[in-house]
N, C-alpha and C. Protein backbone atom coordinates (compact mmCIF):
# COMPACT_ATOMS: atom_id res chain seq x y z
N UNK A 1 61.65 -25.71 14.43
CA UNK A 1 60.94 -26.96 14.28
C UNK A 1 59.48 -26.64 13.96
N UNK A 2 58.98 -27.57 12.91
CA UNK A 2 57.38 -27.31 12.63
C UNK A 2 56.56 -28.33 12.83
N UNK A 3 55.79 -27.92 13.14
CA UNK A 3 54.90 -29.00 13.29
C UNK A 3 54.24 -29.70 12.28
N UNK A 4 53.80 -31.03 12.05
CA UNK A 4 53.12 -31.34 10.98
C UNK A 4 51.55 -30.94 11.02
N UNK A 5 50.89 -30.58 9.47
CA UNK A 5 49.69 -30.27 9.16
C UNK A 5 49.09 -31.21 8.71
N UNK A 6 48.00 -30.90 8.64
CA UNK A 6 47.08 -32.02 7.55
C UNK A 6 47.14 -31.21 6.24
N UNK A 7 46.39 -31.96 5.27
CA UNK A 7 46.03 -31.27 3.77
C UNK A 7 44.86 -29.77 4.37
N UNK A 8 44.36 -30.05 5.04
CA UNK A 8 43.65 -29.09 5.45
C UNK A 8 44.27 -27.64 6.08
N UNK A 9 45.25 -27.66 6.25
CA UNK A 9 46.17 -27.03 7.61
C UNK A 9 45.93 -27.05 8.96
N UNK A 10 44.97 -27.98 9.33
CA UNK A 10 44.78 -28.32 10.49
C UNK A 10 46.19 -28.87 11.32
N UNK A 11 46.34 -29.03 12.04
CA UNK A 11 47.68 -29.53 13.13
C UNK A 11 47.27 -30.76 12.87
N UNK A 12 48.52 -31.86 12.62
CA UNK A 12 48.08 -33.60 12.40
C UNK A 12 47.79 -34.29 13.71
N UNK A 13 47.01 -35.15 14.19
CA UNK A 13 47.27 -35.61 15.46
C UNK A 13 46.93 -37.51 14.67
N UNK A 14 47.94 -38.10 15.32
CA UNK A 14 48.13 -39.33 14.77
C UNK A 14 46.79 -40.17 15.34
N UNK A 15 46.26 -41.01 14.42
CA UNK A 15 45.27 -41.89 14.70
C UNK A 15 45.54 -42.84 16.23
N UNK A 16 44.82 -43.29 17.03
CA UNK A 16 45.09 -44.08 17.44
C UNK A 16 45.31 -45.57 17.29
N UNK A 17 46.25 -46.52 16.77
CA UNK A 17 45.59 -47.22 16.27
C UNK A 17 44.58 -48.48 17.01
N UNK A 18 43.66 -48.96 16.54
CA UNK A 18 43.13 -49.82 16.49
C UNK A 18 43.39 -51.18 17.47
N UNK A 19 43.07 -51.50 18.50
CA UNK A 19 42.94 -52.92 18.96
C UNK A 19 42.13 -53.87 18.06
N UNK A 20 43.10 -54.85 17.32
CA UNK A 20 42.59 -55.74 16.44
C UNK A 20 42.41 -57.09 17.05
N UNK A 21 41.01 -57.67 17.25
CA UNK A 21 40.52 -59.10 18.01
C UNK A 21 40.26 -60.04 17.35
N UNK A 22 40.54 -61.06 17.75
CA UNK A 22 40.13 -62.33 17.07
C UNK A 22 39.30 -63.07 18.23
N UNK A 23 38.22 -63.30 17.53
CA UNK A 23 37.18 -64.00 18.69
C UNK A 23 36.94 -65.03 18.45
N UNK A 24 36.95 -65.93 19.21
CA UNK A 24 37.21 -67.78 19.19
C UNK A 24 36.24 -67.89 19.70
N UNK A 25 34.68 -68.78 19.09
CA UNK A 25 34.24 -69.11 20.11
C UNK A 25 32.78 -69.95 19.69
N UNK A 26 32.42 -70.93 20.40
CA UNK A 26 31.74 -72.14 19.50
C UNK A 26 30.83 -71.83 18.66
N UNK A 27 29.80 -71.07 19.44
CA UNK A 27 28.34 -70.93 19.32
C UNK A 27 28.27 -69.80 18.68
N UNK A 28 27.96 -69.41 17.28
CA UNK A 28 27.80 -68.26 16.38
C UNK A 28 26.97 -67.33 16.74
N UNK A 29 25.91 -67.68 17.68
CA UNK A 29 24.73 -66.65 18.23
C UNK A 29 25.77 -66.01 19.28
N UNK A 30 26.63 -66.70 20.19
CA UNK A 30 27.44 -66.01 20.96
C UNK A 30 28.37 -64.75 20.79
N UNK A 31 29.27 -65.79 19.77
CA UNK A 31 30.04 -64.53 19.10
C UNK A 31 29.43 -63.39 18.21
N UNK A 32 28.38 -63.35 17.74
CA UNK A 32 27.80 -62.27 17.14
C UNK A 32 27.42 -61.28 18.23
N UNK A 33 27.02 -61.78 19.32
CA UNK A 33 27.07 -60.96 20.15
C UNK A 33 27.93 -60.37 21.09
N UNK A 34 28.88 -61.21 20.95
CA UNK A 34 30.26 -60.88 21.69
C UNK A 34 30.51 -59.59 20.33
N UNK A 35 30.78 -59.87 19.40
CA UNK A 35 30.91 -59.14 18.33
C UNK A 35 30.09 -57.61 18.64
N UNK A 36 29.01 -57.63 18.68
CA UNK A 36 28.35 -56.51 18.96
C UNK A 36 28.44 -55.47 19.57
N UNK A 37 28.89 -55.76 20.73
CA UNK A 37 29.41 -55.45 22.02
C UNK A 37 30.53 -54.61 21.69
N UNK A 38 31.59 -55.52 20.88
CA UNK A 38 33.00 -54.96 20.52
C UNK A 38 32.86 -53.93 19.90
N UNK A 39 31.77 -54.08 19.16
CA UNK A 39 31.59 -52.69 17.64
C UNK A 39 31.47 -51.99 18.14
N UNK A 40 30.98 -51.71 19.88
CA UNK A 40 30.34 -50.54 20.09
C UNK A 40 31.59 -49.45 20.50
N UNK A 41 33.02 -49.90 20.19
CA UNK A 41 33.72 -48.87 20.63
C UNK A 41 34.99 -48.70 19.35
N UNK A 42 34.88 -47.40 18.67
CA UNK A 42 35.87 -47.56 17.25
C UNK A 42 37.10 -47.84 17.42
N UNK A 43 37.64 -48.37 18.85
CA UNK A 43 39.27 -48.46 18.59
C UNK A 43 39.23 -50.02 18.75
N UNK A 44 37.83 -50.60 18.72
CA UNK A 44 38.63 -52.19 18.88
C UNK A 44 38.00 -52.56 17.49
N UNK A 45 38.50 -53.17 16.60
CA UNK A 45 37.94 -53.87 15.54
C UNK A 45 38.31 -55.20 15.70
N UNK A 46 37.01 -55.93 15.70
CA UNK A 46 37.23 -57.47 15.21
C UNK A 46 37.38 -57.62 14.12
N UNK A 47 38.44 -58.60 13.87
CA UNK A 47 39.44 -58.61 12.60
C UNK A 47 38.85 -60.14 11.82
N UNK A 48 38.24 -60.72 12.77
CA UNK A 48 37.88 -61.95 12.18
C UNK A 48 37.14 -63.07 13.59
N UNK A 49 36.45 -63.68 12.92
CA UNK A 49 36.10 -64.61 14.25
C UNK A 49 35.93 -66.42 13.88
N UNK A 50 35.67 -67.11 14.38
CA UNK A 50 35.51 -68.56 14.37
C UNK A 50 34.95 -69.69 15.52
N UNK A 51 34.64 -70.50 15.32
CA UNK A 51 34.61 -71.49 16.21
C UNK A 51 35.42 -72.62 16.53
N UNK A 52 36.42 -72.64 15.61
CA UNK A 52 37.14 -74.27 15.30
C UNK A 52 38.96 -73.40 15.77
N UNK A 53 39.22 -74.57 16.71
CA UNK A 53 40.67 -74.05 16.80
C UNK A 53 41.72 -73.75 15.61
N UNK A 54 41.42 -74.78 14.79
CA UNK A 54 42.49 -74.74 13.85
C UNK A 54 42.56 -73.74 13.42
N UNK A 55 41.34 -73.31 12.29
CA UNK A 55 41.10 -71.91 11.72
C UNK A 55 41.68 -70.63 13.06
N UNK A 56 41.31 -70.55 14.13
CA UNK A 56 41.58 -69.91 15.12
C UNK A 56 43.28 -69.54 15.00
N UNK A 57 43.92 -70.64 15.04
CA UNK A 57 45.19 -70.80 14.54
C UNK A 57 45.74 -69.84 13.19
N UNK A 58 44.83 -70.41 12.17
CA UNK A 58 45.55 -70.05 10.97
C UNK A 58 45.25 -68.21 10.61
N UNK A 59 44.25 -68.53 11.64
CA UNK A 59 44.01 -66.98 11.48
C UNK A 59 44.61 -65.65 12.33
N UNK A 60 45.27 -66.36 13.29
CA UNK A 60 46.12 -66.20 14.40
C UNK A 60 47.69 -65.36 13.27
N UNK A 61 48.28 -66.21 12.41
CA UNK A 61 48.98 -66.51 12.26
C UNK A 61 49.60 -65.59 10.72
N UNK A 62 47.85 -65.50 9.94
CA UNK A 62 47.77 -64.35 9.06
C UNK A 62 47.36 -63.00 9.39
N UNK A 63 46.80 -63.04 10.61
CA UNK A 63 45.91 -61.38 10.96
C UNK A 63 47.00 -60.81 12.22
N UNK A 64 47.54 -61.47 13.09
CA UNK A 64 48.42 -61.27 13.86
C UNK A 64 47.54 -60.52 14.89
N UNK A 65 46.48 -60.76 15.28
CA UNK A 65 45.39 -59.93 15.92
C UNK A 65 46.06 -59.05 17.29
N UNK A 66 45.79 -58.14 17.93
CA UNK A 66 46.64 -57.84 19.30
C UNK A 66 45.87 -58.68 20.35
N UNK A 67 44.36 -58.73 20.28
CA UNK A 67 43.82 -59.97 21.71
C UNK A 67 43.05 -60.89 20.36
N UNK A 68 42.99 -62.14 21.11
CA UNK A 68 42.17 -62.99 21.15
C UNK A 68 41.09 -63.11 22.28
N UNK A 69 40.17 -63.59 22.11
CA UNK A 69 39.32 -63.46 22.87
C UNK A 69 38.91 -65.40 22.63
N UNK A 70 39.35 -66.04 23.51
CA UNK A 70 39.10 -67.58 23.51
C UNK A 70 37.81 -68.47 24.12
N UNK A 71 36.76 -68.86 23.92
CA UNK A 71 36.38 -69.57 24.81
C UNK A 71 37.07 -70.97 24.53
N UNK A 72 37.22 -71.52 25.79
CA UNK A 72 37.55 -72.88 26.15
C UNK A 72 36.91 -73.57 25.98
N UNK A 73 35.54 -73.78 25.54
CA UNK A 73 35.19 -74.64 24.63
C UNK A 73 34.94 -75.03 22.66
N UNK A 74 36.32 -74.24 22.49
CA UNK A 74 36.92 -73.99 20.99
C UNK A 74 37.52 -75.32 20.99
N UNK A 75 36.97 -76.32 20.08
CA UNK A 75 37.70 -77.57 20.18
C UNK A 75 39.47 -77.18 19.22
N UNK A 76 40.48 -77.67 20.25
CA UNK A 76 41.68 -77.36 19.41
C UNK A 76 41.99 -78.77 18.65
N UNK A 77 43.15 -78.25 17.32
CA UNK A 77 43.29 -79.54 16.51
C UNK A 77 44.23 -80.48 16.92
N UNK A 78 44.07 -81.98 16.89
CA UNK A 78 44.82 -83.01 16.86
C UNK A 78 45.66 -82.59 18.73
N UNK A 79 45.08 -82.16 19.70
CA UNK A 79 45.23 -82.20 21.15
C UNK A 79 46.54 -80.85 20.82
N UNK A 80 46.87 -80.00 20.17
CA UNK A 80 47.45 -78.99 20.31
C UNK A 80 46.90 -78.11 21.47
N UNK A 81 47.86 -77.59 22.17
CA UNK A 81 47.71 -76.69 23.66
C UNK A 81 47.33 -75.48 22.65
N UNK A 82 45.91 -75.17 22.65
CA UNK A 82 45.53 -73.72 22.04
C UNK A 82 45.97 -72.42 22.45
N UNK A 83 45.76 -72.49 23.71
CA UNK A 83 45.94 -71.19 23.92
C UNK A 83 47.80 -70.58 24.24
N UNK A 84 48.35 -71.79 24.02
CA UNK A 84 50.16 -71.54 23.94
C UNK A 84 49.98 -70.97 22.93
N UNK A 85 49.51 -71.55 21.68
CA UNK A 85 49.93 -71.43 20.28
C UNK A 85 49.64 -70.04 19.97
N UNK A 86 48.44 -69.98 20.45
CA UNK A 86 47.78 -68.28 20.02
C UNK A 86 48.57 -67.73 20.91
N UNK A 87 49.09 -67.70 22.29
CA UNK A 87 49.68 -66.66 23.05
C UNK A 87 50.76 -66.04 22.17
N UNK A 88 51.73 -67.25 21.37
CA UNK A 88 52.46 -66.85 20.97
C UNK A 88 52.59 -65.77 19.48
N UNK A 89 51.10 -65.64 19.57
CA UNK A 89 50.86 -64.41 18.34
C UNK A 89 49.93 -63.60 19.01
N UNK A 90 49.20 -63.85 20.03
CA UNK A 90 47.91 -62.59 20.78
C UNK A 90 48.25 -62.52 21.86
N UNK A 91 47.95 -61.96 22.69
CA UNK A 91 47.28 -61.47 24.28
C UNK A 91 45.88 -62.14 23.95
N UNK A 92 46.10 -63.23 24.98
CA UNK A 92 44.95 -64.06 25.01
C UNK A 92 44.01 -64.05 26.21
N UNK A 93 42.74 -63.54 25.91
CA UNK A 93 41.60 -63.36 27.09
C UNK A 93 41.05 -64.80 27.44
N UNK A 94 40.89 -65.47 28.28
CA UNK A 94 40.24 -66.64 28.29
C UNK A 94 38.54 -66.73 28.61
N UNK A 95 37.99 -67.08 28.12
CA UNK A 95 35.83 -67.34 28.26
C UNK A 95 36.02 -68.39 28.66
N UNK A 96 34.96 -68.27 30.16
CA UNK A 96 34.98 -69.56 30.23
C UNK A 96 33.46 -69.74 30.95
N UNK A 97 32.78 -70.61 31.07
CA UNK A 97 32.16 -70.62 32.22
C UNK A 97 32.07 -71.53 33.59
N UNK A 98 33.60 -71.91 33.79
CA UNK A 98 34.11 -72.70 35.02
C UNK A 98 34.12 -72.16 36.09
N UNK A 99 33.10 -72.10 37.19
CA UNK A 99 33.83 -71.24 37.88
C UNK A 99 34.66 -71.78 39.54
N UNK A 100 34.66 -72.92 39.59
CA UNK A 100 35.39 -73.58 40.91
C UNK A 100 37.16 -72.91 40.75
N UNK A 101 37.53 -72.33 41.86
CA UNK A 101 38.69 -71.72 41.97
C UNK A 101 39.75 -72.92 41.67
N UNK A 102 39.99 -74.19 41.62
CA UNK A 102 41.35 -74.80 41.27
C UNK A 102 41.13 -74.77 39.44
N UNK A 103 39.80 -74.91 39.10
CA UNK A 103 40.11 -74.77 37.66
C UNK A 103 40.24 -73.26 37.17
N UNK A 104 39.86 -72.73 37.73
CA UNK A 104 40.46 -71.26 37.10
C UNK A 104 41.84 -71.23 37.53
N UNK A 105 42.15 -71.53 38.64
CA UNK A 105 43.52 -70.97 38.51
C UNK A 105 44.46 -71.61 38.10
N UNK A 106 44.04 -72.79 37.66
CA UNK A 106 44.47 -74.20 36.49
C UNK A 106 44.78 -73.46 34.91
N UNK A 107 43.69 -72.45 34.76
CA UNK A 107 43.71 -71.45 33.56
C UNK A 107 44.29 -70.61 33.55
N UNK A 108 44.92 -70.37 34.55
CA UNK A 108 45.54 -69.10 34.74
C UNK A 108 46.75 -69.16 34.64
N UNK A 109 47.21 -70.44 34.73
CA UNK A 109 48.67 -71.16 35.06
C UNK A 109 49.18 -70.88 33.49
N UNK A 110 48.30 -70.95 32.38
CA UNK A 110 48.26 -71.03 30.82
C UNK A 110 48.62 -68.89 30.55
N UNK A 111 49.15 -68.96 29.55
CA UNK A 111 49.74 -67.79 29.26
C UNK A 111 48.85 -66.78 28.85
N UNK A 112 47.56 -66.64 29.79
CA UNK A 112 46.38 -65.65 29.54
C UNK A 112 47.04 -64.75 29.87
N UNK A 113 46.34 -63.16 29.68
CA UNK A 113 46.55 -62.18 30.29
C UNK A 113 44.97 -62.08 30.43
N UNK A 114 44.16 -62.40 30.59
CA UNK A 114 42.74 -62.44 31.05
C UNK A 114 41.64 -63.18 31.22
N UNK A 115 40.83 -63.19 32.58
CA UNK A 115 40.06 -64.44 32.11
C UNK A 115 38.52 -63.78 32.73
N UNK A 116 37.92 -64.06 31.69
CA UNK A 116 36.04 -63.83 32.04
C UNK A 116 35.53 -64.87 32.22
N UNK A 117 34.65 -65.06 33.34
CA UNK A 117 33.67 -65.74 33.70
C UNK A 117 32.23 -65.83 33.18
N UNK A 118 31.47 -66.25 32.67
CA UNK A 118 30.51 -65.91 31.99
C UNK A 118 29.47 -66.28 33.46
N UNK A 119 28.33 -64.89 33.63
CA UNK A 119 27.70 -64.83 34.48
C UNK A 119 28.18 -63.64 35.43
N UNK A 120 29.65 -63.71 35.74
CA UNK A 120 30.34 -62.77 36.39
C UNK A 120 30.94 -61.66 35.91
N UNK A 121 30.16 -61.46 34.38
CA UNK A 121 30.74 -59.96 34.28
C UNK A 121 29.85 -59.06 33.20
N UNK A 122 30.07 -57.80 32.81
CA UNK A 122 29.18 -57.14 32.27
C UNK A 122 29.37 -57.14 31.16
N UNK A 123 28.56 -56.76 29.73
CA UNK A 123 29.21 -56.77 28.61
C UNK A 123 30.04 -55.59 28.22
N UNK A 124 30.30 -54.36 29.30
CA UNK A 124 31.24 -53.39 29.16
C UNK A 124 32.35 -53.68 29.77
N UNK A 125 32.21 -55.06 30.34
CA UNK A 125 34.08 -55.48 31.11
C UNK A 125 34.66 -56.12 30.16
N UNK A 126 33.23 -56.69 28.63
CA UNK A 126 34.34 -57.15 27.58
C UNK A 126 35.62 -55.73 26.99
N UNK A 127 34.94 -54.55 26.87
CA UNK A 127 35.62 -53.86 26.40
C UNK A 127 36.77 -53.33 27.24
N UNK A 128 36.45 -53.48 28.38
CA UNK A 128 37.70 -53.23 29.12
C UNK A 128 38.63 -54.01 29.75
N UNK A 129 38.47 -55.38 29.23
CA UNK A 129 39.09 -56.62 29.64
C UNK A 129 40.15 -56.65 27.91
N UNK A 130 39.27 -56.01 26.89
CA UNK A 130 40.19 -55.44 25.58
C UNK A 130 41.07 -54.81 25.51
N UNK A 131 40.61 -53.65 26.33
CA UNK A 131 41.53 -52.65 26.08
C UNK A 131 42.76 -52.42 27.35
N UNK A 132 42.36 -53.03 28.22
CA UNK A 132 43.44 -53.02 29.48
C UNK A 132 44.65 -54.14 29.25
N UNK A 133 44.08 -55.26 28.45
CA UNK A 133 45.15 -56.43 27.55
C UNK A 133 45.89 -55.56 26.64
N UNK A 134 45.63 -55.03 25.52
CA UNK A 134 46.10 -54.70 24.85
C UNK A 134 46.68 -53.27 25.49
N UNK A 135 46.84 -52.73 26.45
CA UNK A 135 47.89 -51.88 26.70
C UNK A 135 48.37 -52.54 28.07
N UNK A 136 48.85 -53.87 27.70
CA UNK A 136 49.83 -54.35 29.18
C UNK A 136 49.48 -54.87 30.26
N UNK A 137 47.85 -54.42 30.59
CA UNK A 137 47.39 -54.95 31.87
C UNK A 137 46.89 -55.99 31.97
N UNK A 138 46.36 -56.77 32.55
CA UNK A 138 45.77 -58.28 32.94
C UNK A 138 44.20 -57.44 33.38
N UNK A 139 43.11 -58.72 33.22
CA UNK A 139 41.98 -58.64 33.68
C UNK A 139 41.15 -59.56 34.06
N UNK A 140 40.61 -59.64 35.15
CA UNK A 140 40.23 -60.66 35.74
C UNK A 140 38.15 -60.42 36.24
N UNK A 141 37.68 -61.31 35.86
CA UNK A 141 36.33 -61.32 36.29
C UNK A 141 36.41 -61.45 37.77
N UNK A 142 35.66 -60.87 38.72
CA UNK A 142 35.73 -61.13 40.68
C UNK A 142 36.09 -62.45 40.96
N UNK A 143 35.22 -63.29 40.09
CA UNK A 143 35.23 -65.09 40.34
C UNK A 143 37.16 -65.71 40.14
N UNK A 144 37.64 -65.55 39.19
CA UNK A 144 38.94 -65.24 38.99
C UNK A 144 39.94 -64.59 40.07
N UNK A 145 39.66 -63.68 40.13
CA UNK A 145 40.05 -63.34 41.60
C UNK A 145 40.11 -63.71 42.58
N UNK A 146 39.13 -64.21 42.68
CA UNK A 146 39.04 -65.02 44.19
C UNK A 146 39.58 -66.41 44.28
N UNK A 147 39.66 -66.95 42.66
CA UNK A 147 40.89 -68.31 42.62
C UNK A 147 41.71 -67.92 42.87
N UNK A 148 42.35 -66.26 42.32
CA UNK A 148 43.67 -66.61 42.51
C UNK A 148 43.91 -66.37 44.20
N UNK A 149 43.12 -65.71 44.47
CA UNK A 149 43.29 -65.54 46.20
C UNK A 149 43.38 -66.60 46.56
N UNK A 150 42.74 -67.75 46.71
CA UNK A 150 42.18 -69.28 47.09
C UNK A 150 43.47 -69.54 46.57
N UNK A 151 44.26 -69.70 44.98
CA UNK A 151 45.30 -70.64 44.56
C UNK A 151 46.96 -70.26 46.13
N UNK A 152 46.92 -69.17 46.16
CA UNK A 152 48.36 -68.56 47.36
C UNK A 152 47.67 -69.03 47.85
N UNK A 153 46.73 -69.18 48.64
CA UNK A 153 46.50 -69.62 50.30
C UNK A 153 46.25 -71.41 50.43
N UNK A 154 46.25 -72.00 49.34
CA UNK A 154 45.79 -73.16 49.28
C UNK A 154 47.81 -74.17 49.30
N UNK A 155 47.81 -74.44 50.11
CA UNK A 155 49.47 -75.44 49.82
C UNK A 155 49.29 -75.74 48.83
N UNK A 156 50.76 -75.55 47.53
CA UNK A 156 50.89 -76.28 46.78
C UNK A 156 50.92 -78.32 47.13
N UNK A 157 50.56 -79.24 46.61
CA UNK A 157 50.83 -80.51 46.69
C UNK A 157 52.25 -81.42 45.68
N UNK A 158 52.79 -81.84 46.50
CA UNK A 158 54.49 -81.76 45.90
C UNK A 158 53.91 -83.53 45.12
């Protein structure tokens, strides 16, 4: 058995590929900087970004992104559940800046695999709130956490 080379004869070692993001999110000064943040590490590329659900959607739908990155205040079209629609093409991070524990864990109930708090986290937990989604794991800002602690201990109401 041989191993594969490069053109060089170097030994091949396969690229990693790429975490591809789609960033949803109102305010263009935001996402450029959410954007920024992202650039700073070569395996995540933002693939595209927006403010308007729909486009969010359609872009969902042509780029097939691996996360989305959502804020909840992305107006969605004609009362469509946004973040179903995208789950069903991304690993969807949720932005938010809610932080009372029944509405987060109101968000949580929705098919995230992550949710940031804005205020409660660093701009290096964006990248690892990226990259821990996109290989399987969930990620949660402390504030998040502590809903979901608060949501088990709180009786459901029948």
């Amino acid at each position: 058995m041989t191993s594969k080379r490069s053109d060089q004869g170097h030994p091949f070692v396969p690229a990693t590929p790429a975490i591809s993001v789609l960033l949803a999110h109102p305010r263009p000064t935001e996402r450029a900087a959410i954007r920024a943040v992202l650039d700073t590490d070569d395996r995540v590329r933002v693939v595209a970004g927006t403010g308007d659900g729909g486009e969010a959607l359609a872009l969902a739908r042509q780029l097939r992104p691996t996360v989305t990155l959502l804020d909840d205040r992305v107006p969605a079209p004609d009362s469509t559940d946004l973040v179903d629609c995208l789950a069903r093409r991304s690993l969807v991070i949720a932005m938010t800046d809610v932080t009372e524990h029944h509405a987060i864990a109101a968000k949580l109930c929705a098919p995230v695999r992550g949710c940031l708090v804005y205020g409660h986290f660093e701009p290096a937990d964006l990248l690892g709130a990226v990259r821990a989604v996109a290989n399987g794991l969930a990620w949660l800002s402390p504030v998040a956490v502590a809903a979901v602690i608060w949501s088990l201990r709180v009786p459901a109401v029948s």
